[in-house]
PDB file of N, CA and C in Angstrom:
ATOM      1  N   UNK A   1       0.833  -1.192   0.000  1.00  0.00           N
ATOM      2  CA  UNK A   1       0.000   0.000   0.000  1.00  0.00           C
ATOM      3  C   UNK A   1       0.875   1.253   0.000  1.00  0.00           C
ATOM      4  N   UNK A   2       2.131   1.190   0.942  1.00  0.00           N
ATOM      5  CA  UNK A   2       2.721   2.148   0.802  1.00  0.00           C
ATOM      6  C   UNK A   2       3.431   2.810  -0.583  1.00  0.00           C
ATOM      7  N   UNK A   3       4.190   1.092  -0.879  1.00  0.00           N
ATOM      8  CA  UNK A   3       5.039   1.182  -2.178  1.00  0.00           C
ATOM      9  C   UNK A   3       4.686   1.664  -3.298  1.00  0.00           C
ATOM     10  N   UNK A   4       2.947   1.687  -3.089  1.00  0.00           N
ATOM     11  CA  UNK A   4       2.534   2.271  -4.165  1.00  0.00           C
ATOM     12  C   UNK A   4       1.835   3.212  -4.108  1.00  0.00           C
ATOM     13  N   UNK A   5       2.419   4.289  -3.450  1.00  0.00           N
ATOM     14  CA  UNK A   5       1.344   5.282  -3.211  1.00  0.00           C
ATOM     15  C   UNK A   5       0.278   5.657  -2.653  1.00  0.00           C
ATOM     16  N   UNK A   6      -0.100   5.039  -1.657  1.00  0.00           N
ATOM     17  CA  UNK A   6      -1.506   4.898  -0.998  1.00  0.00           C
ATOM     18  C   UNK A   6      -2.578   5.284  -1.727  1.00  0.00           C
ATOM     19  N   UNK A   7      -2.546   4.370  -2.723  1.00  0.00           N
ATOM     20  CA  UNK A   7      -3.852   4.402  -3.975  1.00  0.00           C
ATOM     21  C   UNK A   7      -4.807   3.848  -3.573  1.00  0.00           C
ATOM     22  N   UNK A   8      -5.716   4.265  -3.775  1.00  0.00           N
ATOM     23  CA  UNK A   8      -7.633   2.960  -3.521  1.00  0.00           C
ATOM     24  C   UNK A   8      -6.981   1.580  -3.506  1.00  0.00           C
ATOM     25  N   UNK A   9      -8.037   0.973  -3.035  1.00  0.00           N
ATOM     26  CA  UNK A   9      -7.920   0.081  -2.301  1.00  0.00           C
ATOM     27  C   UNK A   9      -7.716  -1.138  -3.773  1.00  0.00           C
ATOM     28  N   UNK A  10      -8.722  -0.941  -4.981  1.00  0.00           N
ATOM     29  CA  UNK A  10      -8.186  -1.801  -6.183  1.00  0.00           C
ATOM     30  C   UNK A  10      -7.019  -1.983  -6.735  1.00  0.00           C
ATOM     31  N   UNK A  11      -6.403  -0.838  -6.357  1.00  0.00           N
ATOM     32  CA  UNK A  11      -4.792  -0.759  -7.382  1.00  0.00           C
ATOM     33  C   UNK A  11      -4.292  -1.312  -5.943  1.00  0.00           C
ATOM     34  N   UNK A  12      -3.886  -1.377  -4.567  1.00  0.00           N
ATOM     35  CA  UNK A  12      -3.749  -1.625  -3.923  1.00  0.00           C
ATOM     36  C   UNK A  12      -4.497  -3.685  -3.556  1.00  0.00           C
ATOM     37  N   UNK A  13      -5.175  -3.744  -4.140  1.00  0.00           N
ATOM     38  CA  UNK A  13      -5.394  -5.370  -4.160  1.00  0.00           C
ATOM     39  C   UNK A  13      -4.385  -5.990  -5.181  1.00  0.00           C
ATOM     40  N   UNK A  14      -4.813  -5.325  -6.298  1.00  0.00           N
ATOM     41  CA  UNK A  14      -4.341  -5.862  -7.777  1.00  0.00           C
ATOM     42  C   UNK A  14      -2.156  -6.143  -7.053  1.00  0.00           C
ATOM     43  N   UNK A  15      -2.328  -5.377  -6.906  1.00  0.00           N
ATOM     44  CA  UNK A  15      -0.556  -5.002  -6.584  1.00  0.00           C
ATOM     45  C   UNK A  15      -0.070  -6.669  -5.309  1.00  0.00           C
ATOM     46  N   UNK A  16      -1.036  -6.634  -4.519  1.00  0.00           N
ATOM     47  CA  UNK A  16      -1.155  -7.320  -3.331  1.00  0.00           C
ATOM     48  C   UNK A  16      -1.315  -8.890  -4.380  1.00  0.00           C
ATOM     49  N   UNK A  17      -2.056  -9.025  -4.800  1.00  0.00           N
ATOM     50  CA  UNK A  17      -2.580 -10.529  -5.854  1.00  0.00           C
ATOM     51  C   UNK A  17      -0.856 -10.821  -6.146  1.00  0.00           C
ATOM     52  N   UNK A  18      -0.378  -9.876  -6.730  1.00  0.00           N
ATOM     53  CA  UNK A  18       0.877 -10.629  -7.733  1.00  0.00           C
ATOM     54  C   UNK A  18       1.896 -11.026  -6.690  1.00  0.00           C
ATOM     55  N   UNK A  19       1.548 -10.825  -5.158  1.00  0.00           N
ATOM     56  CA  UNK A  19       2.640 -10.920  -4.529  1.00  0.00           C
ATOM     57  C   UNK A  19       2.550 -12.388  -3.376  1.00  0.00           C
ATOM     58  N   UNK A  20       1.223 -12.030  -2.591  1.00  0.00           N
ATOM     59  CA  UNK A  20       0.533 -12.694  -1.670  1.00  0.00           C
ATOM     60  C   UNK A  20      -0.449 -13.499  -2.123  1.00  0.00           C
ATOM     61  N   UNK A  21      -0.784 -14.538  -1.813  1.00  0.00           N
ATOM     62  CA  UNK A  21      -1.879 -15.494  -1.875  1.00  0.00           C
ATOM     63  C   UNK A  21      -3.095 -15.107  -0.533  1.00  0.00           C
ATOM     64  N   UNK A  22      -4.273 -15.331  -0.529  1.00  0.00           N
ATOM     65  CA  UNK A  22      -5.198 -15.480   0.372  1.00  0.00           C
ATOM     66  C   UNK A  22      -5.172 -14.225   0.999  1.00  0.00           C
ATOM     67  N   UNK A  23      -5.343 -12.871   0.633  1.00  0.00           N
ATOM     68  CA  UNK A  23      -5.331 -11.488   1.275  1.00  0.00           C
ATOM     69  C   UNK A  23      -6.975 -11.226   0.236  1.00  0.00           C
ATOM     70  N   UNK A  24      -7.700 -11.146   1.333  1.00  0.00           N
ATOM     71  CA  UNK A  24      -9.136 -10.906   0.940  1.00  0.00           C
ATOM     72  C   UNK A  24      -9.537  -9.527   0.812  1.00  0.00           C
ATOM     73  N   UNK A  25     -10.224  -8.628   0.225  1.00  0.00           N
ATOM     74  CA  UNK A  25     -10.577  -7.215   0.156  1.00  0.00           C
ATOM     75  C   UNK A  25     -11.044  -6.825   1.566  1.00  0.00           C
ATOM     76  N   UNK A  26     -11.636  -7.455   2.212  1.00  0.00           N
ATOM     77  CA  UNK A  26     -11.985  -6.975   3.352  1.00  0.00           C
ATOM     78  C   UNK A  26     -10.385  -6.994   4.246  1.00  0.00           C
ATOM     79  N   UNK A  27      -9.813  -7.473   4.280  1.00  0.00           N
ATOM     80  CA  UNK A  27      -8.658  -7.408   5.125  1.00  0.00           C
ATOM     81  C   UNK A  27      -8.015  -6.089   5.057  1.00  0.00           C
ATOM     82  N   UNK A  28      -8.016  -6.154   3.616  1.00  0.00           N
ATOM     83  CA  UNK A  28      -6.837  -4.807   2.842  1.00  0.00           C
ATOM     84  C   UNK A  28      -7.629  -3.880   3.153  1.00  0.00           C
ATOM     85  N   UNK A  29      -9.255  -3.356   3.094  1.00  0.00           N
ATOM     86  CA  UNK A  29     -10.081  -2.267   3.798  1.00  0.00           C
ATOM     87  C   UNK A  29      -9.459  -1.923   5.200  1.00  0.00           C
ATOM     88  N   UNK A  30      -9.395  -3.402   5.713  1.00  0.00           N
ATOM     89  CA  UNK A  30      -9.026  -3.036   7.853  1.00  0.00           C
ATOM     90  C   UNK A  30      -7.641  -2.229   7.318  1.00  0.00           C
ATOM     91  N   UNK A  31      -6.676  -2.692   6.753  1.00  0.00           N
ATOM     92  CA  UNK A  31      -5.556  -2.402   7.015  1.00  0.00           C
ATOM     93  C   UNK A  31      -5.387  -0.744   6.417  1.00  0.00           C
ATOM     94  N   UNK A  32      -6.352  -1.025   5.383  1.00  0.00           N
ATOM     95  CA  UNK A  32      -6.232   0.772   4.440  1.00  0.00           C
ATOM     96  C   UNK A  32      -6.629   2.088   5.581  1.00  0.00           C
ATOM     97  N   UNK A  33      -7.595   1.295   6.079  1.00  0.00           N
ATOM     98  CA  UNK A  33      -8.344   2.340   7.455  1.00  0.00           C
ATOM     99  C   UNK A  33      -7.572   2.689   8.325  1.00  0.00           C
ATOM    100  N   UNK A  34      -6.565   1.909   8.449  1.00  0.00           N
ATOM    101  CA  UNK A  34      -5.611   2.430   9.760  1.00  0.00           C
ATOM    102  C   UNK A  34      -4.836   3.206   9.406  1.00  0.00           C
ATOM    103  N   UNK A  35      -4.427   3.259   7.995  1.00  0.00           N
ATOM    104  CA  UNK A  35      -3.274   4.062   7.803  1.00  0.00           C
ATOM    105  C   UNK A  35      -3.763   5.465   7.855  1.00  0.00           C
ATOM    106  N   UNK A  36      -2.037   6.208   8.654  1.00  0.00           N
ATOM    107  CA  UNK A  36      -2.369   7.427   8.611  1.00  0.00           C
ATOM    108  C   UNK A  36      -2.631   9.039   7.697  1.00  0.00           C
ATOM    109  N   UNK A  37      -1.620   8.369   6.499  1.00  0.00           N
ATOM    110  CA  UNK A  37      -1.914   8.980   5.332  1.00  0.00           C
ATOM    111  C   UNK A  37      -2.902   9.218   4.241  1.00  0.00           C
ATOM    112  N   UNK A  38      -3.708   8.189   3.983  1.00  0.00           N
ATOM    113  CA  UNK A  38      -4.811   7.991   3.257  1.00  0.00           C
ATOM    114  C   UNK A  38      -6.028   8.611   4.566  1.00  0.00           C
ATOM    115  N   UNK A  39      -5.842   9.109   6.096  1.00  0.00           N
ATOM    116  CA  UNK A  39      -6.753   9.654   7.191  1.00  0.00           C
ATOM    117  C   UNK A  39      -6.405  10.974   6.522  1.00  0.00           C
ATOM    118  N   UNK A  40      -5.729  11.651   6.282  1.00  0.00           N
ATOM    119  CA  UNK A  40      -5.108  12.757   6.381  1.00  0.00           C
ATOM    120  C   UNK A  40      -5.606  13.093   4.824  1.00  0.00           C
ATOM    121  N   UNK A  41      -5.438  12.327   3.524  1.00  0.00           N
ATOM    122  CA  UNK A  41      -6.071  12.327   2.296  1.00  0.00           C
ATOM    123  C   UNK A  41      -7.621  12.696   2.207  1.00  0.00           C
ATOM    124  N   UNK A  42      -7.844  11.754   2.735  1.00  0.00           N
ATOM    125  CA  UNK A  42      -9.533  11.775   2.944  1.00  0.00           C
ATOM    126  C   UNK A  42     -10.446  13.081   3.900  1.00  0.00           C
ATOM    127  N   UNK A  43      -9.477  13.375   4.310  1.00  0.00           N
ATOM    128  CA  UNK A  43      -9.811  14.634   5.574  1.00  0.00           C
ATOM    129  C   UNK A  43     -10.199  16.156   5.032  1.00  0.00           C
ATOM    130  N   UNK A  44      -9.287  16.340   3.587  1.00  0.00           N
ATOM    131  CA  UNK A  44      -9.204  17.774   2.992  1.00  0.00           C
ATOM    132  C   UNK A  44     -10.406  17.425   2.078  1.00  0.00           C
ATOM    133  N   UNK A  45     -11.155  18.914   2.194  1.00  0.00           N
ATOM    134  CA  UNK A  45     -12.023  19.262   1.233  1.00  0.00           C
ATOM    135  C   UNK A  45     -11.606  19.079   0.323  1.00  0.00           C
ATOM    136  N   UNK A  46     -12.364  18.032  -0.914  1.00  0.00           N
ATOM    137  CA  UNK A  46     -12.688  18.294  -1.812  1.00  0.00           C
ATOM    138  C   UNK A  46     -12.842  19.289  -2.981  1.00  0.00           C
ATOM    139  N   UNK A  47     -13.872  20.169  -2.229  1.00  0.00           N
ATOM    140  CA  UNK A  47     -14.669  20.824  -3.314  1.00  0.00           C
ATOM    141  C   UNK A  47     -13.823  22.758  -2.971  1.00  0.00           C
ATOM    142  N   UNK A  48     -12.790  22.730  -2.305  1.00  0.00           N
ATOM    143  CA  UNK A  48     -12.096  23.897  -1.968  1.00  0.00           C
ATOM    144  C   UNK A  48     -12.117  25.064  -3.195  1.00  0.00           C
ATOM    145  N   UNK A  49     -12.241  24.135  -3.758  1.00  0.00           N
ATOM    146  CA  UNK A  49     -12.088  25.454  -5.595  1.00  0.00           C
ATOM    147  C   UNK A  49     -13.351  26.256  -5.632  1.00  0.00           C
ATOM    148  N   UNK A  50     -14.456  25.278  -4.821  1.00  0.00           N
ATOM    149  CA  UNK A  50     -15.993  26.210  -5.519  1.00  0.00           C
ATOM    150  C   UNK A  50     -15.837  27.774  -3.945  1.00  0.00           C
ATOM    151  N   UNK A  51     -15.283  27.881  -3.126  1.00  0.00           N
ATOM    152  CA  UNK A  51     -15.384  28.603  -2.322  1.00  0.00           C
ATOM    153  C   UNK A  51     -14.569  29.736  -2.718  1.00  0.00           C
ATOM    154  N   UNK A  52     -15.540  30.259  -2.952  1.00  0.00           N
ATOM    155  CA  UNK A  52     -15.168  32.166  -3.094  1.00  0.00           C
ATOM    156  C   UNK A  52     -15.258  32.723  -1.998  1.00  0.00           C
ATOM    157  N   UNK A  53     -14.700  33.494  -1.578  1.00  0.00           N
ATOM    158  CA  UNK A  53     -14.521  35.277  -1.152  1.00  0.00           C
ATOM    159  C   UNK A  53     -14.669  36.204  -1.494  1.00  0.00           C
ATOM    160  N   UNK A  54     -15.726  36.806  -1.257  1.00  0.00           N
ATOM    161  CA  UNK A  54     -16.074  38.509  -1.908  1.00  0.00           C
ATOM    162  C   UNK A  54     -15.234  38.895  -1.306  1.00  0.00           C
ATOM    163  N   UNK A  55     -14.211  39.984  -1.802  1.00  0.00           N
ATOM    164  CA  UNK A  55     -13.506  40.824  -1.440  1.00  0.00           C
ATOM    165  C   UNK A  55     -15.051  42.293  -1.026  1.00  0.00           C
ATOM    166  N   UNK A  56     -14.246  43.050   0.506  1.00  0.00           N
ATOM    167  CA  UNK A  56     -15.558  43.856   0.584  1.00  0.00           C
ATOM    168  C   UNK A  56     -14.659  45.110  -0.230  1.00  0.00           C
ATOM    169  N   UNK A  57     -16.158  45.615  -0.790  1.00  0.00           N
ATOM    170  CA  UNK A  57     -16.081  46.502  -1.783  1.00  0.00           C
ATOM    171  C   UNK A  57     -16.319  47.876  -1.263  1.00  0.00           C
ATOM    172  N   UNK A  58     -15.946  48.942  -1.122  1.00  0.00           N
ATOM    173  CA  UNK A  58     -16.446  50.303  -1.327  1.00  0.00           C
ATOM    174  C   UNK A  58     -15.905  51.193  -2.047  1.00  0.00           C
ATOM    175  N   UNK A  59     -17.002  52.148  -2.257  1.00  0.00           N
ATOM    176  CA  UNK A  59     -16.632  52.938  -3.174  1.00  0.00           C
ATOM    177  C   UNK A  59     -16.097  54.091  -3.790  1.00  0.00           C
ATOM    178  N   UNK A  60     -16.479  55.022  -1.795  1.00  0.00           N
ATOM    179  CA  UNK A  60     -15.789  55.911  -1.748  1.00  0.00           C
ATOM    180  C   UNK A  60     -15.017  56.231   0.108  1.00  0.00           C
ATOM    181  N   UNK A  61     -14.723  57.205   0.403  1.00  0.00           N
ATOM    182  CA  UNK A  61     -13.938  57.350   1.748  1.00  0.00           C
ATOM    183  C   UNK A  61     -15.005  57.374   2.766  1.00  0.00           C
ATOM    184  N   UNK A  62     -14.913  56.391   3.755  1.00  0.00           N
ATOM    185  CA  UNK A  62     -15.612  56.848   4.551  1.00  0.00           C
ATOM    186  C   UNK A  62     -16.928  56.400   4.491  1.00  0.00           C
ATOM    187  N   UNK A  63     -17.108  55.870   3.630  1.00  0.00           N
ATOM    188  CA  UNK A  63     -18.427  54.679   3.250  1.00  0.00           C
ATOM    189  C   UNK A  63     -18.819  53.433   4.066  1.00  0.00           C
ATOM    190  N   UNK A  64     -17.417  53.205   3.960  1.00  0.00           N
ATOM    191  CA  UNK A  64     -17.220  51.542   4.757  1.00  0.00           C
ATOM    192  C   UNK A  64     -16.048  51.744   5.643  1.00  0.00           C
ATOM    193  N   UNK A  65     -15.895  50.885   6.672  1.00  0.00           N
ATOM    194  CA  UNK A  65     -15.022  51.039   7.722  1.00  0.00           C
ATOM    195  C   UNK A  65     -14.978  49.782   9.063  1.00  0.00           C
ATOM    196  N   UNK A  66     -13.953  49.691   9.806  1.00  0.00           N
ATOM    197  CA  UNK A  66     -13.815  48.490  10.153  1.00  0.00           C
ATOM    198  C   UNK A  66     -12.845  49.004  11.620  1.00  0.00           C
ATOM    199  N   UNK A  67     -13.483  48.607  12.918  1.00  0.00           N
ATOM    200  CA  UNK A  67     -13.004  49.420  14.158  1.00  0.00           C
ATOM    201  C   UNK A  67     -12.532  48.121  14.906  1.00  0.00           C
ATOM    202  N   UNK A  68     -11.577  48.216  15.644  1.00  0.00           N
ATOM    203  CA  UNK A  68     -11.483  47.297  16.638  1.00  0.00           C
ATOM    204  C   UNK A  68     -10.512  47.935  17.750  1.00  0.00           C
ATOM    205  N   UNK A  69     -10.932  47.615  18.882  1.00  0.00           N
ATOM    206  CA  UNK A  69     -10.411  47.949  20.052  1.00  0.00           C
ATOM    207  C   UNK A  69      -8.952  47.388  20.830  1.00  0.00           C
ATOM    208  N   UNK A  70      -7.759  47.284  20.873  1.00  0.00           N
ATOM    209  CA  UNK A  70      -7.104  46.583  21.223  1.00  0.00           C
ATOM    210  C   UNK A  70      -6.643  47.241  23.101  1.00  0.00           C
ATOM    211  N   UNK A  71      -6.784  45.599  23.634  1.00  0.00           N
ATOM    212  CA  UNK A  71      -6.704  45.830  25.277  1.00  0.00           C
ATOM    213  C   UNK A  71      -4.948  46.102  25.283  1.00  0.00           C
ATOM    214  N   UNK A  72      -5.300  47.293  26.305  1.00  0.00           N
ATOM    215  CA  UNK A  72      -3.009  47.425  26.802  1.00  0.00           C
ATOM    216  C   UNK A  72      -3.509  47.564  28.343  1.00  0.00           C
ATOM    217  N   UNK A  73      -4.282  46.920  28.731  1.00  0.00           N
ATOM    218  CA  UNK A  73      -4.754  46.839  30.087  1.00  0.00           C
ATOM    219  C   UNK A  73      -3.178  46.790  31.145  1.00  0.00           C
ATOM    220  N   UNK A  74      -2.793  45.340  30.417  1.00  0.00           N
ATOM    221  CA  UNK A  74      -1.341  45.163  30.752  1.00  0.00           C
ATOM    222  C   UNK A  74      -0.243  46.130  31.267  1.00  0.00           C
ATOM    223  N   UNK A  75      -0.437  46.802  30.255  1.00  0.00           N
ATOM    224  CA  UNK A  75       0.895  48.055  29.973  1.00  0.00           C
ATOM    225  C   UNK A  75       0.095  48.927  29.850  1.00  0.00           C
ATOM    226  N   UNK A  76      -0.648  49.623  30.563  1.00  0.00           N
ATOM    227  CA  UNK A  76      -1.056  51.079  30.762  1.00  0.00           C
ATOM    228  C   UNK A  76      -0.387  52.441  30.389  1.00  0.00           C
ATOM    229  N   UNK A  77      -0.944  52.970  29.620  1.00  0.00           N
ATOM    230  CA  UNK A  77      -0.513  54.546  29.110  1.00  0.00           C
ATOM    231  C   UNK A  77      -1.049  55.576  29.951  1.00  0.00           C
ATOM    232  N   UNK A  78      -0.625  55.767  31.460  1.00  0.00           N
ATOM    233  CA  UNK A  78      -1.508  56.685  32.383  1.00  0.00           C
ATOM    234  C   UNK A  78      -2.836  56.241  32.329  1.00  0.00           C
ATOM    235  N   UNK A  79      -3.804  56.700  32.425  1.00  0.00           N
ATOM    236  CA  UNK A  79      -5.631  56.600  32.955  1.00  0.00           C
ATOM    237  C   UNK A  79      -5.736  55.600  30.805  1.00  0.00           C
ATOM    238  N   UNK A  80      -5.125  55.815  30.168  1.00  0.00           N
ATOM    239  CA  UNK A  80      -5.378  55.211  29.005  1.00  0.00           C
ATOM    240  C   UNK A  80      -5.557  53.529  28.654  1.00  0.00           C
ATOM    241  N   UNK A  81      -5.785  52.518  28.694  1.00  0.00           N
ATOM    242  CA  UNK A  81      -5.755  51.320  28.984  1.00  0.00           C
ATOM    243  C   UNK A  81      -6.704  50.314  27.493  1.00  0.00           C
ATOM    244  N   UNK A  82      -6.578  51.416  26.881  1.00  0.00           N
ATOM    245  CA  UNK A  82      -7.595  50.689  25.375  1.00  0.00           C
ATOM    246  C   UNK A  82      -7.271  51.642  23.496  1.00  0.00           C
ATOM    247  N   UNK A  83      -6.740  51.331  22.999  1.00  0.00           N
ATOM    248  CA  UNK A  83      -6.685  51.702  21.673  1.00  0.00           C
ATOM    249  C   UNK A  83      -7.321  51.144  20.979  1.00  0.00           C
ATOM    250  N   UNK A  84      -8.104  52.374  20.498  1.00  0.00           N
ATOM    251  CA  UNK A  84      -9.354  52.482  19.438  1.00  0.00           C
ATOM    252  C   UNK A  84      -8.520  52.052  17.671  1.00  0.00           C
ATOM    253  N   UNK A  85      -8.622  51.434  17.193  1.00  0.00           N
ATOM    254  CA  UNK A  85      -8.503  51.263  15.659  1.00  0.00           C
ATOM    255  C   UNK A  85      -9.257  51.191  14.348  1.00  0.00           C
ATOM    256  N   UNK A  86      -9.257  52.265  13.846  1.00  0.00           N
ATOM    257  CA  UNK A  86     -10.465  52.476  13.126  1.00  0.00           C
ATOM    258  C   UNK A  86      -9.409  52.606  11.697  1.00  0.00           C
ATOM    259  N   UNK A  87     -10.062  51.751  10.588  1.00  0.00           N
ATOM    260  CA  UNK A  87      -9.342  51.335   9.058  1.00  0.00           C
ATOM    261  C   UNK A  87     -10.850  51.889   8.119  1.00  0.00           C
ATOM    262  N   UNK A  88     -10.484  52.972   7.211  1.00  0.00           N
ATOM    263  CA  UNK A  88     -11.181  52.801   5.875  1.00  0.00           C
ATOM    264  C   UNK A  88     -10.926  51.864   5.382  1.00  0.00           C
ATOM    265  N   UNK A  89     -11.818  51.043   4.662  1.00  0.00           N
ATOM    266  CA  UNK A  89     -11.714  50.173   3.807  1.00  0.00           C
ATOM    267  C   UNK A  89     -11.296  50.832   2.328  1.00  0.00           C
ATOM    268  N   UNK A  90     -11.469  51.917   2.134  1.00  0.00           N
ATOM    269  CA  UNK A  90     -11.671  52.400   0.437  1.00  0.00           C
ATOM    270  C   UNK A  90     -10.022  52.898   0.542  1.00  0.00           C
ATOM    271  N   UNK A  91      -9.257  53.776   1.643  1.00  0.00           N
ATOM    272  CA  UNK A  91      -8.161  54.066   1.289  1.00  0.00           C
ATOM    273  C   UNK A  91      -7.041  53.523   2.244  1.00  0.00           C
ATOM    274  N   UNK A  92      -7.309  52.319   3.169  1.00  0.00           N
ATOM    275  CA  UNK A  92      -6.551  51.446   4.013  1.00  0.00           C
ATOM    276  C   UNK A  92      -6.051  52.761   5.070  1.00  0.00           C
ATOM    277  N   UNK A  93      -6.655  54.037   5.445  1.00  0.00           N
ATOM    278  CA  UNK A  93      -6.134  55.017   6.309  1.00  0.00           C
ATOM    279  C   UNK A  93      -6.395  54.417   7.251  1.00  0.00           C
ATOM    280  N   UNK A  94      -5.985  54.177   8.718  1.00  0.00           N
ATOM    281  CA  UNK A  94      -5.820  53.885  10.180  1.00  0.00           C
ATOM    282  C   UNK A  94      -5.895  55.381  11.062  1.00  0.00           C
ATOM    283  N   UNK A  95      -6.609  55.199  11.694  1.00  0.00           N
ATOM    284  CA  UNK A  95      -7.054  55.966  12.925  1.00  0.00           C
ATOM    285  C   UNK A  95      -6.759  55.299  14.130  1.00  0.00           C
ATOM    286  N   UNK A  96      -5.690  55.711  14.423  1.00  0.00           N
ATOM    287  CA  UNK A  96      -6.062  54.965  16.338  1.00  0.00           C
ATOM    288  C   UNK A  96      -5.862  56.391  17.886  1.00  0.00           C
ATOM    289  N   UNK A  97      -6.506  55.889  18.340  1.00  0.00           N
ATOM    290  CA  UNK A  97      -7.066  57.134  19.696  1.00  0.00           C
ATOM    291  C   UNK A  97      -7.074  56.070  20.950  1.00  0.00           C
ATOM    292  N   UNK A  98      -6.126  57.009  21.843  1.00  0.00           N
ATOM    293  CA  UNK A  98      -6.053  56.073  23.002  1.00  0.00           C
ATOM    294  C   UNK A  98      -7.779  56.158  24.290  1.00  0.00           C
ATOM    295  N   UNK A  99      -8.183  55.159  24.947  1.00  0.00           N
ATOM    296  CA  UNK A  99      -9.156  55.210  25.106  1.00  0.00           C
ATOM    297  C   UNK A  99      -9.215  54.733  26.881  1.00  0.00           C
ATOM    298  N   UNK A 100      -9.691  55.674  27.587  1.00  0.00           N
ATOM    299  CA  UNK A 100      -9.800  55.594  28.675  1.00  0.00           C
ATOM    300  C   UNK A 100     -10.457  53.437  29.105  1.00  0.00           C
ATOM    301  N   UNK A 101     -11.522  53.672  28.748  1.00  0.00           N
ATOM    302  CA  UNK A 101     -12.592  52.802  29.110  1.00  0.00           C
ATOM    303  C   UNK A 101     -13.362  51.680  27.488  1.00  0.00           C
ATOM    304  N   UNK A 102     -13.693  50.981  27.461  1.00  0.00           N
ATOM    305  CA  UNK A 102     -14.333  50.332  26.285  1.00  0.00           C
ATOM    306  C   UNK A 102     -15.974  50.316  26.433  1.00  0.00           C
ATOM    307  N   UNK A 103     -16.539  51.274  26.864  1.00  0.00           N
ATOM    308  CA  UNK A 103     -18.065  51.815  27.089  1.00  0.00           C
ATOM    309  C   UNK A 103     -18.073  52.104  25.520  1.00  0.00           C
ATOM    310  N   UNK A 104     -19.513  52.026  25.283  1.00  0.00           N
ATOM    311  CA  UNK A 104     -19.834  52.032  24.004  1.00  0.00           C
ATOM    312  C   UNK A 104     -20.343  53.822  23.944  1.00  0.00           C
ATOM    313  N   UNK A 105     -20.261  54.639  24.978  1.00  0.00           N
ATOM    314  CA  UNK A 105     -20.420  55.837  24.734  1.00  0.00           C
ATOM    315  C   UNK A 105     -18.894  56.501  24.497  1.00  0.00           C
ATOM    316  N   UNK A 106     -18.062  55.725  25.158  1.00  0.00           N
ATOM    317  CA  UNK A 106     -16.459  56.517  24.928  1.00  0.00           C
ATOM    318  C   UNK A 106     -16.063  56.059  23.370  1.00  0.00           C
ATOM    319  N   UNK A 107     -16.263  54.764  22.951  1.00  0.00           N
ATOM    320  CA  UNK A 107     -16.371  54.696  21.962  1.00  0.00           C
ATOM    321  C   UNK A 107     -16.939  55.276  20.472  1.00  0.00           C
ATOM    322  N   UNK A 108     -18.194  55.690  20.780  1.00  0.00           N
ATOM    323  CA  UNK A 108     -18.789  56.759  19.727  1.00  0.00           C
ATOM    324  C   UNK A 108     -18.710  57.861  19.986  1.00  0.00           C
TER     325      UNK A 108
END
């Protein structure tokens, strides 16, 4: 099975016939199942090609936009303990503002 590539289990009999006597298909199934390579074969999607990604689109500045908060709780900047990160999507500009608290009023 190995020698030949961990092919299906037919090319893997056929190969087995010219060598061994009395090795039944069901045997060569137990033994195909255990292996760890043909687990690892069988495991990856398939159909990976049909999956798209819209890239997100906008069109002009300030249209679309994408915020996230990063904690420096850790490492404190005086009373400051949160940076605001705010990205246009249309011209990749970054905004960041240091932020007392993560309240959704300090935030807007």
């Amino acid at each position: 099975h190995v020698t030949i590539g961990h092919h299906n289990i037919n090319n893997t009999l056929k190969e087995i016939k010219q060598k061994y006597a009395n090795v039944t298909e069901r045997q060569l199934k137990l033994f195909v199942s255990g292996c760890r390579e043909c687990k690892i074969k069988r495991a990856k999607p398939k159909n990976s090609s049909k999956l798209v990604v819209q890239p997100v689109i906008s069109h002009d500045f300030n249209a679309r936009g994408q915020v996230d908060l990063i904690d420096m709780q850790s490492c404190p900047d005086g009373p400051f303990k949160f940076i605001l990160n705010y990205q246009d999507h249309f011209t990749k500009f970054c905004v960041l503002r240091p932020m007392k608290t993560k309240t959704a009023a300090e935030v807007a």
